[in-house]
C-alpha atoms as a PDB file:
ATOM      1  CA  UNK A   1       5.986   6.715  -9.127  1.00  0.00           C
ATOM      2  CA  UNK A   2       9.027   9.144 -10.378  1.00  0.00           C
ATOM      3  CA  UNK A   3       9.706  11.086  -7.180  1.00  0.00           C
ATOM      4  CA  UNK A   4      10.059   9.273  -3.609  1.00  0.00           C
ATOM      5  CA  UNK A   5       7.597   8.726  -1.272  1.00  0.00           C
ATOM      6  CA  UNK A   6       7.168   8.157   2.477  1.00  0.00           C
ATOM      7  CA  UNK A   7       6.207   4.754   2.253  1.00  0.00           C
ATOM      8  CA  UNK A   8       8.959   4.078  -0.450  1.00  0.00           C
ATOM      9  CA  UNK A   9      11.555   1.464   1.122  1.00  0.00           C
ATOM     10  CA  UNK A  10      15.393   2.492   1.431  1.00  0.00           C
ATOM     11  CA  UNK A  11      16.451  -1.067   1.836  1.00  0.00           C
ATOM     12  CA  UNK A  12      15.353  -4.904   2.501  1.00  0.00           C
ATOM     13  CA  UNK A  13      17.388  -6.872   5.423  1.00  0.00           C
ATOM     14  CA  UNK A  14      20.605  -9.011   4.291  1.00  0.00           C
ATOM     15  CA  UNK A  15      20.171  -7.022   1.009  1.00  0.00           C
ATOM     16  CA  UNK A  16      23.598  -5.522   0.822  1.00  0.00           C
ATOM     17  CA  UNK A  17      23.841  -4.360  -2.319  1.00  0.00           C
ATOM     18  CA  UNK A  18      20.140  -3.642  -2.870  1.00  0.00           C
ATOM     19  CA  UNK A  19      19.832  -6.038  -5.713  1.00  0.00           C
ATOM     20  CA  UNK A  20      16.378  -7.611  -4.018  1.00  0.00           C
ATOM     21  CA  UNK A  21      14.724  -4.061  -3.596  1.00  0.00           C
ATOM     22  CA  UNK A  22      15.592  -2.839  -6.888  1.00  0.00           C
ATOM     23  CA  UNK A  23      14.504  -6.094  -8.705  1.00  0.00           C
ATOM     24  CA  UNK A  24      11.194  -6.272  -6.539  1.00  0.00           C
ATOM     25  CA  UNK A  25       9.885  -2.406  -7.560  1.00  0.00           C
ATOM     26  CA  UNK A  26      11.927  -1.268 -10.298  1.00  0.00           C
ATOM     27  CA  UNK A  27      12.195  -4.426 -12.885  1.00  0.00           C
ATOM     28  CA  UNK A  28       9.176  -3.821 -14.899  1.00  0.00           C
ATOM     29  CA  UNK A  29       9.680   0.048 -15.697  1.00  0.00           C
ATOM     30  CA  UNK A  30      13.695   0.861 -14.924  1.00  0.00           C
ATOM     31  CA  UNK A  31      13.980   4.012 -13.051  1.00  0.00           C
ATOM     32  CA  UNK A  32      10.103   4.349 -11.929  1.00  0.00           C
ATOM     33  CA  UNK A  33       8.939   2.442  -8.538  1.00  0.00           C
ATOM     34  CA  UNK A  34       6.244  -0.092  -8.765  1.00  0.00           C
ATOM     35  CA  UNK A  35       4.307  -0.756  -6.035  1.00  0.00           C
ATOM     36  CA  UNK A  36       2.306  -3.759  -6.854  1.00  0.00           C
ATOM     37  CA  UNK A  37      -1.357  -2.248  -5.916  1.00  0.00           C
ATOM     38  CA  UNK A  38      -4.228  -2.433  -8.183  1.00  0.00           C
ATOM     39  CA  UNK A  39      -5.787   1.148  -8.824  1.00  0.00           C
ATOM     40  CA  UNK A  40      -8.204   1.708 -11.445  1.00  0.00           C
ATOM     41  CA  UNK A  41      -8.303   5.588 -12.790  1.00  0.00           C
ATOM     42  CA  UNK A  42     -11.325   6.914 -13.094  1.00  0.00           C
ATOM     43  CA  UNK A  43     -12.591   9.188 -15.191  1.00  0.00           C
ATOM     44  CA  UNK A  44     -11.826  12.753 -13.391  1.00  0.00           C
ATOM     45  CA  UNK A  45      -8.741  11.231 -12.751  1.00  0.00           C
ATOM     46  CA  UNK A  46      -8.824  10.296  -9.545  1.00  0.00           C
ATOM     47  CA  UNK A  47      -7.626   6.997  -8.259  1.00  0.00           C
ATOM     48  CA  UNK A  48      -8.938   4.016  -6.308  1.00  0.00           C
ATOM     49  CA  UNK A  49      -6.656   1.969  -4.686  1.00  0.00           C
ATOM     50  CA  UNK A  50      -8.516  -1.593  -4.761  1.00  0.00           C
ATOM     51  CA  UNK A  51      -5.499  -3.555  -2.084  1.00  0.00           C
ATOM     52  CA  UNK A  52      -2.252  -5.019  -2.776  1.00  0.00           C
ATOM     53  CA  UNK A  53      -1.759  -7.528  -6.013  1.00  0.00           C
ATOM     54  CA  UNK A  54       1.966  -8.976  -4.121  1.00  0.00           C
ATOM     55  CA  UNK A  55       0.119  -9.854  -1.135  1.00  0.00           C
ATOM     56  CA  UNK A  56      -1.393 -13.467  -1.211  1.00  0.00           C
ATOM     57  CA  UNK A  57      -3.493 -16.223   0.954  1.00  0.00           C
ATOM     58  CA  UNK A  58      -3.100 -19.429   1.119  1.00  0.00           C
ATOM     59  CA  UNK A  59      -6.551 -21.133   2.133  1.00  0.00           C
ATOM     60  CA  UNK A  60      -6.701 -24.878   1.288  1.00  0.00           C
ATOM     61  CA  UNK A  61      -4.016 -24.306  -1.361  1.00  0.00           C
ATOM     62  CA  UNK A  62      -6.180 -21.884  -3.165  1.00  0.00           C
ATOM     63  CA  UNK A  63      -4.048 -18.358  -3.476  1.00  0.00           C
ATOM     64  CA  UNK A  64      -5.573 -14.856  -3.619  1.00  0.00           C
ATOM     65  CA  UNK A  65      -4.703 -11.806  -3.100  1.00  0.00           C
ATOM     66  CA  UNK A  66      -6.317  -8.510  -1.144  1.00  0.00           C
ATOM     67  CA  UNK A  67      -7.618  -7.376  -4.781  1.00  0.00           C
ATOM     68  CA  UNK A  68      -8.871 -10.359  -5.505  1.00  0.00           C
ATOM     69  CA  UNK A  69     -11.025  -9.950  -1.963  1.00  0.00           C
END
């Protein structure tokens, strides 16, 4: 995403300088937020949002996460 969003967040907690929050979304593309879902495009170009690929559990030390689900 190029322009904000409501969900977008201004800040993490004991993050004064905002290193964390710019390192978590914006590392991989500078100046574009990354949000860490999995969406597939489909072919009218409409998207579906399959979950969240930062999210993980931990059951019997096997991780997954919501997309994986």
């Amino acid at each position: 995403m190029t322009a904000p969003l409501p969900s977008m967040p201004l800040h993490f907690v004991n993050d004064p300088e905002n290193q964390r929050c710019l390192a978590s979304y914006f590392d991989v593309c500078p100046g574009v937020w990354r949000h860490d879902d999995w969406v597939t495009v489909e072919p009218d170009l409409s998207l579906v949002v399959a979950g969240r690929s930062d999210s993980t559990l931990n059951r019997m030390a096997v991780r997954m996460g919501s997309a994986d689900i």
